[in-house]
Every structure is written in C-alpha cells, then in structure tokens.
PDB file of N, CA and C in Angstrom:
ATOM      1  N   UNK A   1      78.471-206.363 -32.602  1.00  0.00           N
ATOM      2  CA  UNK A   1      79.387-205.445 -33.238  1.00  0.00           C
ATOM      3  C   UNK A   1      80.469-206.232 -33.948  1.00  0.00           C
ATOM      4  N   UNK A   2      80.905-205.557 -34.729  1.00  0.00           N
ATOM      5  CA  UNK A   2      82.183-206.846 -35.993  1.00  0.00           C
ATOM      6  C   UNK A   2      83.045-205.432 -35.985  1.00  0.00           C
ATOM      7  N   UNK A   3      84.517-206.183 -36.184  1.00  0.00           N
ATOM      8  CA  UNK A   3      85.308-205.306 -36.507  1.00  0.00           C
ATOM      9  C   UNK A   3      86.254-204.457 -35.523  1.00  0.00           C
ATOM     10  N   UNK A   4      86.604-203.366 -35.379  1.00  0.00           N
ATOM     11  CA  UNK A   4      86.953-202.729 -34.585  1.00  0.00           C
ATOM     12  C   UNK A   4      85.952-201.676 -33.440  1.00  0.00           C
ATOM     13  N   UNK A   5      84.943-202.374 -34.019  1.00  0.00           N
ATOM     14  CA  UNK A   5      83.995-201.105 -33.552  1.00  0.00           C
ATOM     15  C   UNK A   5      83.191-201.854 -32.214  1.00  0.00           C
ATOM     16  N   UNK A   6      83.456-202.255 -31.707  1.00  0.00           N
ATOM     17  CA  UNK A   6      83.277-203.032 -30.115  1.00  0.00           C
ATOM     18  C   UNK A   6      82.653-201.944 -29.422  1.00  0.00           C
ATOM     19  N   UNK A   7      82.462-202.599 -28.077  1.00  0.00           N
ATOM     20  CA  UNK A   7      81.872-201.972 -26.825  1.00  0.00           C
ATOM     21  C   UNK A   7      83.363-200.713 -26.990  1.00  0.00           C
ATOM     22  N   UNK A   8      83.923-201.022 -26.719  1.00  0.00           N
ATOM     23  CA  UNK A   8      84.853-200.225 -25.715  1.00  0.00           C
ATOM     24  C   UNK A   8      85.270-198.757 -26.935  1.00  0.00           C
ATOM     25  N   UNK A   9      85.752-199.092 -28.391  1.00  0.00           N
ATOM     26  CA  UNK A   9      85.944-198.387 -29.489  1.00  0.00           C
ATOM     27  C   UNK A   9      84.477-197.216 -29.138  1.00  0.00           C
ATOM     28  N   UNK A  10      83.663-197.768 -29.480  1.00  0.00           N
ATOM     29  CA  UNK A  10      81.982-197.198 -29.391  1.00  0.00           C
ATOM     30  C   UNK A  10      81.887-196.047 -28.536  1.00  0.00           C
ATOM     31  N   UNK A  11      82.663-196.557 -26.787  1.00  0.00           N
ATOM     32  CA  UNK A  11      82.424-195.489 -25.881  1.00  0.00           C
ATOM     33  C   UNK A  11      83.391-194.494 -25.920  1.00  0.00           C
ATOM     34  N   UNK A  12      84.587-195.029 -26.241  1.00  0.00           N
ATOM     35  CA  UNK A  12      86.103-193.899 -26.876  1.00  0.00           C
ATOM     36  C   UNK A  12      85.297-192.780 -28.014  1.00  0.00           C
ATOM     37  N   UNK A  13      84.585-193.716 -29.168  1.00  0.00           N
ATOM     38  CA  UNK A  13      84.207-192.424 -30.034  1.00  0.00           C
ATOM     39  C   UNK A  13      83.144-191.628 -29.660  1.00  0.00           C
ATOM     40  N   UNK A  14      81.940-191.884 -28.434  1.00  0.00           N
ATOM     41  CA  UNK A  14      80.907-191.190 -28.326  1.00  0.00           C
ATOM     42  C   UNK A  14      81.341-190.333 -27.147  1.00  0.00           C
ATOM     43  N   UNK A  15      82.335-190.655 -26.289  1.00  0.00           N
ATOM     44  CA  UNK A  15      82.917-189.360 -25.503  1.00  0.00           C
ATOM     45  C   UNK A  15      83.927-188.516 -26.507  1.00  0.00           C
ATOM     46  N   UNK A  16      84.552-188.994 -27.302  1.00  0.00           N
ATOM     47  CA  UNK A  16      85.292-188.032 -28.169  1.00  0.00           C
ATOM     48  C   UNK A  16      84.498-186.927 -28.487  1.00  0.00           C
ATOM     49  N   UNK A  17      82.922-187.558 -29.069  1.00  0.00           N
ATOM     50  CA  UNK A  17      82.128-186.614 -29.869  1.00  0.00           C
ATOM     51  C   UNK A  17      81.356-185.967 -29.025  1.00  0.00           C
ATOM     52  N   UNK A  18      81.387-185.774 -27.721  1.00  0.00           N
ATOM     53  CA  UNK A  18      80.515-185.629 -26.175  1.00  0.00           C
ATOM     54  C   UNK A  18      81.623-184.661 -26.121  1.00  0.00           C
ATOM     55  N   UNK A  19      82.911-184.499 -26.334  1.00  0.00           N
ATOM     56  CA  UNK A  19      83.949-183.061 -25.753  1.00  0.00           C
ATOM     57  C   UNK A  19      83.867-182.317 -26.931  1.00  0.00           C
ATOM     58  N   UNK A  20      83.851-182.890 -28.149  1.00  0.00           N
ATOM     59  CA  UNK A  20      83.601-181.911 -29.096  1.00  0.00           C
ATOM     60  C   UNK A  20      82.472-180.808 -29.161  1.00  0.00           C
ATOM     61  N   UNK A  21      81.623-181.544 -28.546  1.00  0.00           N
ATOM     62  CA  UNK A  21      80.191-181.108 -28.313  1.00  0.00           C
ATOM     63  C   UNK A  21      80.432-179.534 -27.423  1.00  0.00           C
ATOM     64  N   UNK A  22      80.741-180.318 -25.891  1.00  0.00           N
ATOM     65  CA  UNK A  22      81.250-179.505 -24.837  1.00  0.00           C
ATOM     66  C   UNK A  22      81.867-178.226 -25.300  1.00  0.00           C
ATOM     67  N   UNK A  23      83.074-178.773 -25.872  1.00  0.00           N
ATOM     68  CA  UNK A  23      83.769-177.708 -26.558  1.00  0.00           C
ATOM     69  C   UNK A  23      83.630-176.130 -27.446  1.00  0.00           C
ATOM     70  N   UNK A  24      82.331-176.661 -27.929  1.00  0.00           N
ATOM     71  CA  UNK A  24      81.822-175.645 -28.851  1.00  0.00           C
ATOM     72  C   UNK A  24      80.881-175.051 -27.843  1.00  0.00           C
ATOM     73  N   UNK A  25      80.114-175.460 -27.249  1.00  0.00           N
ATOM     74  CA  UNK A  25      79.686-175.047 -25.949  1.00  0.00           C
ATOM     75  C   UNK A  25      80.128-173.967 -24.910  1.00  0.00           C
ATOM     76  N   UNK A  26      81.108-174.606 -24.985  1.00  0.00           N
ATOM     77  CA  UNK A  26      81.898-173.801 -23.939  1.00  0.00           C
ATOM     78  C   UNK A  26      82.347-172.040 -24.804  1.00  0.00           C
ATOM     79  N   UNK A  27      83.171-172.433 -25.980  1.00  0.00           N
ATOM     80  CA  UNK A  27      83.073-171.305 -26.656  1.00  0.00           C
ATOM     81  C   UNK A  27      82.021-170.447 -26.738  1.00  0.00           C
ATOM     82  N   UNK A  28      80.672-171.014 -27.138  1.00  0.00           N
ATOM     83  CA  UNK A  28      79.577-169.925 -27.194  1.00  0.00           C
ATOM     84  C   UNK A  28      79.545-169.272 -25.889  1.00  0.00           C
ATOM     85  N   UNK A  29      79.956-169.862 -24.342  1.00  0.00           N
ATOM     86  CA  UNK A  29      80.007-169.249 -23.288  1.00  0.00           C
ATOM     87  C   UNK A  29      80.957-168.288 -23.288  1.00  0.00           C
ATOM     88  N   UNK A  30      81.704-168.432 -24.011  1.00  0.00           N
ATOM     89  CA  UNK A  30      83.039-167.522 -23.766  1.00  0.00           C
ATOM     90  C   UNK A  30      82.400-166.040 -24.382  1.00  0.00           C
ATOM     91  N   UNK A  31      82.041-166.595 -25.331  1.00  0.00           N
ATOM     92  CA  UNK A  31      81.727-165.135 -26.729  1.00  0.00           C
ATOM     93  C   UNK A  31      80.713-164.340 -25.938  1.00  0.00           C
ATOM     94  N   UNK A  32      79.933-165.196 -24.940  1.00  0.00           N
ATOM     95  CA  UNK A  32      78.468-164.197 -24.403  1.00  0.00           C
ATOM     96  C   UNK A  32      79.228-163.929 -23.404  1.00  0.00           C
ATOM     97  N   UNK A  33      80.077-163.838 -22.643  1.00  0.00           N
ATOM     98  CA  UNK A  33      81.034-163.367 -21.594  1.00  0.00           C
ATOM     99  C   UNK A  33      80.299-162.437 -21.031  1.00  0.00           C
ATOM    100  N   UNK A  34      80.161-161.086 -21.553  1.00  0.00           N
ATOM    101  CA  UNK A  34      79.726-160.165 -21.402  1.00  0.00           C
ATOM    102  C   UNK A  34      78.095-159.664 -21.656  1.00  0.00           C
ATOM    103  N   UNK A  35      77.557-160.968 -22.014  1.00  0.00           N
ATOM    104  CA  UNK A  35      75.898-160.243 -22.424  1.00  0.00           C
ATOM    105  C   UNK A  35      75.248-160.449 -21.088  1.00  0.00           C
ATOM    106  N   UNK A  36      74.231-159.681 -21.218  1.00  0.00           N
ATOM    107  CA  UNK A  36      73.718-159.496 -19.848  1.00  0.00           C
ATOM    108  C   UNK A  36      72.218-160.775 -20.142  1.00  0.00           C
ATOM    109  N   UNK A  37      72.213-161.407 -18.826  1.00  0.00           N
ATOM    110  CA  UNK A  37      70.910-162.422 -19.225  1.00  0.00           C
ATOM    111  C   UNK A  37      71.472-163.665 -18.964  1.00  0.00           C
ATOM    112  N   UNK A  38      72.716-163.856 -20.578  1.00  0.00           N
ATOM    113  CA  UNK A  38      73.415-164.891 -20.776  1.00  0.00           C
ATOM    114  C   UNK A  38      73.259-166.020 -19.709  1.00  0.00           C
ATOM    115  N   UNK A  39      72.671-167.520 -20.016  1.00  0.00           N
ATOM    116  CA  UNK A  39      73.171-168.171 -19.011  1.00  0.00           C
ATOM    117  C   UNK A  39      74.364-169.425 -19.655  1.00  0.00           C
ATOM    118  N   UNK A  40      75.176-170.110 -18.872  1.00  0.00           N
ATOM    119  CA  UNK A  40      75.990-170.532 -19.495  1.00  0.00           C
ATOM    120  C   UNK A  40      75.642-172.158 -19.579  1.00  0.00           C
ATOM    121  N   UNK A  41      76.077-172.859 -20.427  1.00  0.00           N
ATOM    122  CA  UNK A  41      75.637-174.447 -20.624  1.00  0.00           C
ATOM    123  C   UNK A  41      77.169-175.475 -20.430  1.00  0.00           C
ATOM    124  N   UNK A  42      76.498-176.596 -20.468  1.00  0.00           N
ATOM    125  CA  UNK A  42      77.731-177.559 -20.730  1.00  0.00           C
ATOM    126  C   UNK A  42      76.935-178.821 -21.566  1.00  0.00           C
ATOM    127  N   UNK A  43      77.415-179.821 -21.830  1.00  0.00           N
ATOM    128  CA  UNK A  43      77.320-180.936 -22.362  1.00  0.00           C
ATOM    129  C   UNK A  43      77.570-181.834 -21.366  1.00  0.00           C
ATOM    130  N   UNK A  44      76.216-182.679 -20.782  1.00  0.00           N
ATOM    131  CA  UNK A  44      76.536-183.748 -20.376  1.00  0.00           C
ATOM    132  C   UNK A  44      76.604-185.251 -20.643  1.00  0.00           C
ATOM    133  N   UNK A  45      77.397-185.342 -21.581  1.00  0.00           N
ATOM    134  CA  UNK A  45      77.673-186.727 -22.254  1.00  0.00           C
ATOM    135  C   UNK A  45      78.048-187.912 -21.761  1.00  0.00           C
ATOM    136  N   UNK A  46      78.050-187.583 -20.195  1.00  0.00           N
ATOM    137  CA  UNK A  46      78.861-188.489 -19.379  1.00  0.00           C
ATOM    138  C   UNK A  46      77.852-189.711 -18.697  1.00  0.00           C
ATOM    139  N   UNK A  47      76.506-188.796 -18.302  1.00  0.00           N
ATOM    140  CA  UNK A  47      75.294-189.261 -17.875  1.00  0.00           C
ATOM    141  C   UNK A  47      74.572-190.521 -19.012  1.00  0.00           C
ATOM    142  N   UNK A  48      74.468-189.800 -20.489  1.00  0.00           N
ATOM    143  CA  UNK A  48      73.809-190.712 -21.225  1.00  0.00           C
ATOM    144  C   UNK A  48      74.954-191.660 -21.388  1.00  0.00           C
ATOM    145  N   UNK A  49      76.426-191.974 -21.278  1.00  0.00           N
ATOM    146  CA  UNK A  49      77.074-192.543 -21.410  1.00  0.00           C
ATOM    147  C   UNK A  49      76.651-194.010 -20.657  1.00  0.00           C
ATOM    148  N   UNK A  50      77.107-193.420 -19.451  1.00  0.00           N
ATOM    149  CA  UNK A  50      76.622-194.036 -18.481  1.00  0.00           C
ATOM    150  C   UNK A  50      75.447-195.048 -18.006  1.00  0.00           C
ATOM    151  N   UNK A  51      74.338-194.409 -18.422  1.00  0.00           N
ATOM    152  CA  UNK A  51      73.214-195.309 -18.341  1.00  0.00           C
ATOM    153  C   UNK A  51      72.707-196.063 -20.092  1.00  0.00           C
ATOM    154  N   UNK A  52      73.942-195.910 -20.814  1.00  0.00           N
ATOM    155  CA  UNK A  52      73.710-196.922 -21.796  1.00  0.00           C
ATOM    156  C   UNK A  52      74.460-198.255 -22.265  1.00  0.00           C
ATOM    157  N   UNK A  53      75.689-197.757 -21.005  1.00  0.00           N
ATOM    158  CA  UNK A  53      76.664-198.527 -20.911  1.00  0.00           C
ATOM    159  C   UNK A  53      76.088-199.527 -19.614  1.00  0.00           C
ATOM    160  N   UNK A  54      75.558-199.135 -18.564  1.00  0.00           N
ATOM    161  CA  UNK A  54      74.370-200.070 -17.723  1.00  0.00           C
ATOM    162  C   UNK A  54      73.341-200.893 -18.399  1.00  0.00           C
ATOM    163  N   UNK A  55      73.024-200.358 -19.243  1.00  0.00           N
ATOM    164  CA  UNK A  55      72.331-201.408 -19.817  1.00  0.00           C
ATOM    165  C   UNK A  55      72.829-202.137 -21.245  1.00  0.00           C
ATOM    166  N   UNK A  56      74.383-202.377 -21.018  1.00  0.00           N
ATOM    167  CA  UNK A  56      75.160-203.057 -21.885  1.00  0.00           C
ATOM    168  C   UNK A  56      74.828-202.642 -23.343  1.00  0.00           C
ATOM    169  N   UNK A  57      74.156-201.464 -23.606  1.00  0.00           N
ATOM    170  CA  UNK A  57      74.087-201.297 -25.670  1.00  0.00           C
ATOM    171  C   UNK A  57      73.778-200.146 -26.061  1.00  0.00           C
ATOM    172  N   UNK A  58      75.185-199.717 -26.602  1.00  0.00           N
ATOM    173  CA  UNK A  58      75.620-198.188 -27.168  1.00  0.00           C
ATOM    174  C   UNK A  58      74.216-197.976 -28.445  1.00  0.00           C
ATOM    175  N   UNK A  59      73.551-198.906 -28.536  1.00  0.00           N
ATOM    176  CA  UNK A  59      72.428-198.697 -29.496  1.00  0.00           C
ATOM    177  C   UNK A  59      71.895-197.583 -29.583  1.00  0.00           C
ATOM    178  N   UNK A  60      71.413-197.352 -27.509  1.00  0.00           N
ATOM    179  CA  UNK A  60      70.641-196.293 -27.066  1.00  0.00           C
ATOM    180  C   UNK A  60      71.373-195.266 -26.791  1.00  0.00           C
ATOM    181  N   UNK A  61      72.347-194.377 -27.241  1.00  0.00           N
ATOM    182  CA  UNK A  61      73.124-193.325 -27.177  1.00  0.00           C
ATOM    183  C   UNK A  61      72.517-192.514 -27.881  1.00  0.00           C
ATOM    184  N   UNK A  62      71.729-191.745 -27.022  1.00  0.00           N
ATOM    185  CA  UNK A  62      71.315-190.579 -27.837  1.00  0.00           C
ATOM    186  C   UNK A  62      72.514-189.626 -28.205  1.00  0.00           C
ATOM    187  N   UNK A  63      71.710-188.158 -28.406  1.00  0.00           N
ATOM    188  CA  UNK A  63      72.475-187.005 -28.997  1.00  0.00           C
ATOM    189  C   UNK A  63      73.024-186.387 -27.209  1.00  0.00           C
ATOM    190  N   UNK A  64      74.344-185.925 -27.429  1.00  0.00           N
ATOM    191  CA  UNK A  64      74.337-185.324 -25.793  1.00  0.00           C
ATOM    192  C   UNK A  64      73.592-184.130 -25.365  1.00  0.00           C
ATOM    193  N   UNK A  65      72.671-184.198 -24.177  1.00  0.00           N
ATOM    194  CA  UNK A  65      72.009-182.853 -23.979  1.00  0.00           C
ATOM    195  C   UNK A  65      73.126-181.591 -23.267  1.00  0.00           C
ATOM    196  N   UNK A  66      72.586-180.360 -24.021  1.00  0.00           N
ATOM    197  CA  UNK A  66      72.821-179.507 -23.558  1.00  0.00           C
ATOM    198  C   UNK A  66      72.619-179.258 -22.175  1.00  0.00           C
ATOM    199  N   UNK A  67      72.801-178.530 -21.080  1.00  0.00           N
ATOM    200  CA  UNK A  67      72.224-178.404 -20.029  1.00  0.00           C
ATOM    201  C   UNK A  67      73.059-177.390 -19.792  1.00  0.00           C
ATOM    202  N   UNK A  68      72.246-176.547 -18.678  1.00  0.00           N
ATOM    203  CA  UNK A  68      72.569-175.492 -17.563  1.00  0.00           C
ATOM    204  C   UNK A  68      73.773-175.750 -16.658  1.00  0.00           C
ATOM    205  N   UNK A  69      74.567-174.799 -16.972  1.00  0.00           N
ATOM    206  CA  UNK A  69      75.945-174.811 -15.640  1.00  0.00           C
ATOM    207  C   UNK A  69      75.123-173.838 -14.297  1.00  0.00           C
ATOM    208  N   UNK A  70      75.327-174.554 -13.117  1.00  0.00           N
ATOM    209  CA  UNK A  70      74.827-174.204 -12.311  1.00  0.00           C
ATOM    210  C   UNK A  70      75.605-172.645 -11.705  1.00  0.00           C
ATOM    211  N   UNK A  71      75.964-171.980 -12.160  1.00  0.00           N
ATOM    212  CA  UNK A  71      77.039-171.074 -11.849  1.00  0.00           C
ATOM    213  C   UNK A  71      76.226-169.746 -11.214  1.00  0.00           C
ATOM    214  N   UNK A  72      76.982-169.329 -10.420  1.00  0.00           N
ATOM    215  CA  UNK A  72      76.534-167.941  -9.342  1.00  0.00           C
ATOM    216  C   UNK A  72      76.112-166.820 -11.107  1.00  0.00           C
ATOM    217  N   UNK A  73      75.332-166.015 -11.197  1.00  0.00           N
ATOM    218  CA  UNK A  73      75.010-165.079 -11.808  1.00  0.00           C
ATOM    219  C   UNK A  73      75.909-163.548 -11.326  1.00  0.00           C
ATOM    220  N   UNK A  74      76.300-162.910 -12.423  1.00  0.00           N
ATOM    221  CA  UNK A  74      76.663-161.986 -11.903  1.00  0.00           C
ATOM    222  C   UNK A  74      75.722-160.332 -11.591  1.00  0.00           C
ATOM    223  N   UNK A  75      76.165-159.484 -11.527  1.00  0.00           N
ATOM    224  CA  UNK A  75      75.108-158.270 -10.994  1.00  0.00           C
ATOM    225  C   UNK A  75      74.345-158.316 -12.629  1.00  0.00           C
ATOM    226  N   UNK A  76      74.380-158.396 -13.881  1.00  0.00           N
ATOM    227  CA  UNK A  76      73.702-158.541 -15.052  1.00  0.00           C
ATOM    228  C   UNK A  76      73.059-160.013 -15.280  1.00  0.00           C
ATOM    229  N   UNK A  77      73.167-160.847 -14.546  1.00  0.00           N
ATOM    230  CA  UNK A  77      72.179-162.121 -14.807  1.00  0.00           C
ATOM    231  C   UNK A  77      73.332-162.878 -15.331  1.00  0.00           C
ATOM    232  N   UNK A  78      74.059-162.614 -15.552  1.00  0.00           N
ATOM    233  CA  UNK A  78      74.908-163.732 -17.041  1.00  0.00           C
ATOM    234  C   UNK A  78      75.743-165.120 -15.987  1.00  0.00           C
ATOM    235  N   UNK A  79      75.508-165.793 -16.163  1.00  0.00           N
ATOM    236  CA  UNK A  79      76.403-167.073 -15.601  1.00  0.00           C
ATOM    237  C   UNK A  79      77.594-167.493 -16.234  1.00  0.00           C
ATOM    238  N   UNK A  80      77.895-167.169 -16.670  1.00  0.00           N
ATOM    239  CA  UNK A  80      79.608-167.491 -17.705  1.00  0.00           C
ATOM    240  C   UNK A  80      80.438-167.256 -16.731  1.00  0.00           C
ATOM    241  N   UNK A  81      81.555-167.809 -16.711  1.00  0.00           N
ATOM    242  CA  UNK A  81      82.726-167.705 -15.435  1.00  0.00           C
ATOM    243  C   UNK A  81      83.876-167.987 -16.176  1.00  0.00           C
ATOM    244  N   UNK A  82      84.713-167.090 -16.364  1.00  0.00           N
ATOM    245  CA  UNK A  82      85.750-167.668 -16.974  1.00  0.00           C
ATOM    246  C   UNK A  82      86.703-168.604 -16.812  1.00  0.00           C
ATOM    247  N   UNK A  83      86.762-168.498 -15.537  1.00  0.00           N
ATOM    248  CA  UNK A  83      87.739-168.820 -14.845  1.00  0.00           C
ATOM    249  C   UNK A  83      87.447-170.344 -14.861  1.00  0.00           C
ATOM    250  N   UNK A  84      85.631-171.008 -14.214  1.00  0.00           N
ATOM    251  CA  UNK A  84      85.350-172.085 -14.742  1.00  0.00           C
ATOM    252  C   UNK A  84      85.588-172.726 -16.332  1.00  0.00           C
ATOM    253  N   UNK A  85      85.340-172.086 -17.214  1.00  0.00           N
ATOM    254  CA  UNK A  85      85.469-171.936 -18.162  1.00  0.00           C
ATOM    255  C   UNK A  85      86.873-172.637 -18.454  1.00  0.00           C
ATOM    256  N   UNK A  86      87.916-172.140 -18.404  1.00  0.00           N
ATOM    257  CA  UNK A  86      89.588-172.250 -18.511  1.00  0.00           C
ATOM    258  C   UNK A  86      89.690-173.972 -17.633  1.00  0.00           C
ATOM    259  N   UNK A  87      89.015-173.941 -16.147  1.00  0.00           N
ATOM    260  CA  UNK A  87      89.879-175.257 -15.558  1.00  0.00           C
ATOM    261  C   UNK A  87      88.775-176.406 -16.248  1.00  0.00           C
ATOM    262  N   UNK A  88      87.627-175.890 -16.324  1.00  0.00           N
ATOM    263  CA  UNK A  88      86.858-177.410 -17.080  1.00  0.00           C
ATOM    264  C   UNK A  88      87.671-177.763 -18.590  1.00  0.00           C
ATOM    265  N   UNK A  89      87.867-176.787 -19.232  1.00  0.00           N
ATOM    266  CA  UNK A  89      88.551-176.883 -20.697  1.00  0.00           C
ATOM    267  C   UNK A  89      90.060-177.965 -20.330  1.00  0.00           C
ATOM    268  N   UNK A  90      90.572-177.300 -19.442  1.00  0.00           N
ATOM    269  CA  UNK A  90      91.635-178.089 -19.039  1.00  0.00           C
ATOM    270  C   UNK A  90      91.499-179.621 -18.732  1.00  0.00           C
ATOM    271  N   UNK A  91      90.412-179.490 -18.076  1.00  0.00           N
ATOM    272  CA  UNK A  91      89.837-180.947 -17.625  1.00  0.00           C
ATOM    273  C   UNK A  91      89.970-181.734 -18.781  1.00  0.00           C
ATOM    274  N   UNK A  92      88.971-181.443 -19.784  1.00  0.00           N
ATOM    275  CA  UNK A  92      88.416-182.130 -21.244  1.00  0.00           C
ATOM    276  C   UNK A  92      89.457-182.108 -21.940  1.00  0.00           C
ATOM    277  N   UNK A  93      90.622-181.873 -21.925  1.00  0.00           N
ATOM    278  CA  UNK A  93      91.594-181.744 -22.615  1.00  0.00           C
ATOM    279  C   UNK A  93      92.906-182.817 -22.208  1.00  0.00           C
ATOM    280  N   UNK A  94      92.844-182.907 -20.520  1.00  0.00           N
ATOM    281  CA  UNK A  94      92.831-184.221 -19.997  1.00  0.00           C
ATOM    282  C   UNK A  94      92.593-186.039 -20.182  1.00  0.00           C
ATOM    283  N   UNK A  95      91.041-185.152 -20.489  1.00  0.00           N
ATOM    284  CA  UNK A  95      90.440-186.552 -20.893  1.00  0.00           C
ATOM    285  C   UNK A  95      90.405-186.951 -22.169  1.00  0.00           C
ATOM    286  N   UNK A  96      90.559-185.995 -22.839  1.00  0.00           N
ATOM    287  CA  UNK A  96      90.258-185.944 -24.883  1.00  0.00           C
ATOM    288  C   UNK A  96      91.829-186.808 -25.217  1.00  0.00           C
ATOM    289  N   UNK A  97      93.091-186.499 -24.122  1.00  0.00           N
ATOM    290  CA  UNK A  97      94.365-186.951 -24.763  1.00  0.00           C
ATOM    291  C   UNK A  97      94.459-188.412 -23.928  1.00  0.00           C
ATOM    292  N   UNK A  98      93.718-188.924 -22.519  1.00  0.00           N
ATOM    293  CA  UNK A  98      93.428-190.428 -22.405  1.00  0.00           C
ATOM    294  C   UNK A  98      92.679-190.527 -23.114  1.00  0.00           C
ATOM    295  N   UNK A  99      91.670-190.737 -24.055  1.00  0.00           N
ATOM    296  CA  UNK A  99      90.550-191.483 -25.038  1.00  0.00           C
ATOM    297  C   UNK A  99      91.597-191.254 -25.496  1.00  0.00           C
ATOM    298  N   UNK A 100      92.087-190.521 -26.501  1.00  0.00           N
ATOM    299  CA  UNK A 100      92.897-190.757 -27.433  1.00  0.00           C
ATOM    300  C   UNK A 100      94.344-192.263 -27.772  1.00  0.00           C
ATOM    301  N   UNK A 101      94.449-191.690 -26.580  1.00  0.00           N
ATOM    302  CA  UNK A 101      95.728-192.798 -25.622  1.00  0.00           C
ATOM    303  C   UNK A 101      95.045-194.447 -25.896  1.00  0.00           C
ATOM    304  N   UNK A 102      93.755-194.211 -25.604  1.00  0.00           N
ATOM    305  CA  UNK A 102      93.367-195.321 -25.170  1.00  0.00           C
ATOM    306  C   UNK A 102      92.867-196.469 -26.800  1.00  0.00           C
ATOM    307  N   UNK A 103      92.564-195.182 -27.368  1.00  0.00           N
ATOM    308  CA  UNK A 103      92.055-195.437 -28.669  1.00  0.00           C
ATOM    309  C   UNK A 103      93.124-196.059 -29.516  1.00  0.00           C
ATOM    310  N   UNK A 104      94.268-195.337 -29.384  1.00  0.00           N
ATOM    311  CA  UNK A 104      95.938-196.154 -30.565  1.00  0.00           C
ATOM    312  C   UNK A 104      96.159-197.561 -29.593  1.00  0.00           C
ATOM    313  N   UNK A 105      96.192-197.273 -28.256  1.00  0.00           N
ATOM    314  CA  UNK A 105      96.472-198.663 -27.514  1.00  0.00           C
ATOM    315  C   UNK A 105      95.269-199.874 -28.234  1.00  0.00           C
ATOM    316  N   UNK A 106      94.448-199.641 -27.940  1.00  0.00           N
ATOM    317  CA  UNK A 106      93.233-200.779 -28.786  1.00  0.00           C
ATOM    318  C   UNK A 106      93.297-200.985 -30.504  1.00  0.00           C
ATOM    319  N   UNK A 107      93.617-200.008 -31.276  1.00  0.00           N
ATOM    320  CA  UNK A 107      94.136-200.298 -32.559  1.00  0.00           C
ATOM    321  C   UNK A 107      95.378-201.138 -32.387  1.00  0.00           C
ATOM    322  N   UNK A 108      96.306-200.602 -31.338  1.00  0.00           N
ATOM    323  CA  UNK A 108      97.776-201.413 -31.607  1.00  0.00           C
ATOM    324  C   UNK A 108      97.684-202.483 -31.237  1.00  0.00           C
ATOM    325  N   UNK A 109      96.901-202.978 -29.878  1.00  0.00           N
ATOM    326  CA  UNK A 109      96.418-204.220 -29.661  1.00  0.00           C
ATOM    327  C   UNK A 109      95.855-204.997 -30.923  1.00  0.00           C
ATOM    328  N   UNK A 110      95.009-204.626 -31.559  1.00  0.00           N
ATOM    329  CA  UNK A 110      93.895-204.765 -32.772  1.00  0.00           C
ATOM    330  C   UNK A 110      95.494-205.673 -33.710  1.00  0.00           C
ATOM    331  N   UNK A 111      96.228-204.338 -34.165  1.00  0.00           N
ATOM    332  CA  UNK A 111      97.295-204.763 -35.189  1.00  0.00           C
ATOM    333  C   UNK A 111      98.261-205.907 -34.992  1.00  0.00           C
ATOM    334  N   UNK A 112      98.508-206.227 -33.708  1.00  0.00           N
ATOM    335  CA  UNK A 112      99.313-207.344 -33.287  1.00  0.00           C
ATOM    336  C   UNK A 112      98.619-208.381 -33.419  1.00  0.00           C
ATOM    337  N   UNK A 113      97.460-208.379 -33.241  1.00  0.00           N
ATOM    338  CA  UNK A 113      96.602-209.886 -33.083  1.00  0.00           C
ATOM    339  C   UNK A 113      96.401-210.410 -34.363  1.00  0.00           C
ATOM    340  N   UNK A 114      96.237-209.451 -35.279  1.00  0.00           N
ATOM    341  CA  UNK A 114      96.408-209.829 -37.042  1.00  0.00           C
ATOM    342  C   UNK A 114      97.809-209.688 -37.432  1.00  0.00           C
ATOM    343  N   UNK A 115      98.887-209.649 -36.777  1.00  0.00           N
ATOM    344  CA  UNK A 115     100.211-209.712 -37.376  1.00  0.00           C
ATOM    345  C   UNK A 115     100.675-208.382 -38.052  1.00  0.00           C
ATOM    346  N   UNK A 116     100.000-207.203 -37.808  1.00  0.00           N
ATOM    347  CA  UNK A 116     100.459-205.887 -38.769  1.00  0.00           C
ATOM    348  C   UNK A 116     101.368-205.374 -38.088  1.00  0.00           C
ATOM    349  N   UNK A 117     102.377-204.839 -38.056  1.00  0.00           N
ATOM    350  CA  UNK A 117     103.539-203.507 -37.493  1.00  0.00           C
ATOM    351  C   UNK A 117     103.426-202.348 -38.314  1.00  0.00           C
ATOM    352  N   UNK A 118     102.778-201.519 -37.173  1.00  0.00           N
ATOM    353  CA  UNK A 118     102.625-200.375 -38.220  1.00  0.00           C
ATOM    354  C   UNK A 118     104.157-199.305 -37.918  1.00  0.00           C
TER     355      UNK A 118
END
C-alpha cells in the first residue's frame, strides 16, 4: 500500500462503509415495522473484517453480507424491534464517531511527519 491508504486507513474506511451499509439496513427495518412476515437484517461487516485482517490483506474484503437479526417474532411473524433498532443505532453511532476520531488522528499524524499544519 503507498500513501495514506495503509493497513489501518483501509480498515477505518471499510468499517465506515460496513455502518453505512448497516444503516440503511436498519432503516428498511424500521419502514417494515409493521408488515406482517417481515424479518429484520443487519450487516455484518465486523466478521469479514476480521478474518481479512487475520490473514494480514484488506485485498480479500468482500462486499458486507446482509444477514438475519436473530430477534423473537411477533404474533404476525415480523422480527423488527424497535427498541433493538434505537440501542444498536446508538451503538454504530458510537463507533462511526471513534473511526472517525481515529481517522483525523492518522491524517494529523500523516501531516506532522511531512511538516504540514493544517
């Protein structure tokens, strides 16, 4: 890798794009709230993260899979929970503002070592 785009940059932008993912996800759960059937999903970006970062090369980063939230069904079949819904969002929102954090710290690192003050 050359540039800014290292191991560590690589895994900051492919979880960035792993909550974005989530995110929209999660919305489509929200909107089926009420359909009967509905089951609800998440994005697990954390898993392929993980086992590509074990074998030291963001090469193999696939696309993040969708998958099944394991959630109780209600008397209509639908698995959406709002309430899950609200504290996971919270979670990712957690983590979306450390990557972020982490991301200006490694640019600002980046800018000192070449002499820039931004």
């Amino acid at each position: 890798m050359d540039g800014i785009n290292d191991l560590t940059m690589g895994v900051i932008e492919y979880a960035l794009d792993g909550l974005a993912k989530r995110a929209e996800v999660r919305a489509h759960n929200v909107a089926n709230l009420d359909t009967p059937g509905f089951m609800a999903s998440t994005v697990a970006f954390e898993d392929v993260l993980a086992a590509a970062l074990e074998d030291g090369d963001l090469g193999d980063l696939t696309e993040p899979p969708v998958v099944p939230r394991p959630d109780m069904p209600d008397p209509l079949g639908n698995t959406v929970s709002l309430d899950a819904e609200v504290v996971e969002a919270m979670k990712d929102d957690l983590l979306f503002d450390t990557l972020i954090n982490s991301y200006d710290f490694k640019l600002e690192v980046l800018r000192t070592a070449i002499g820039v003050r931004a």
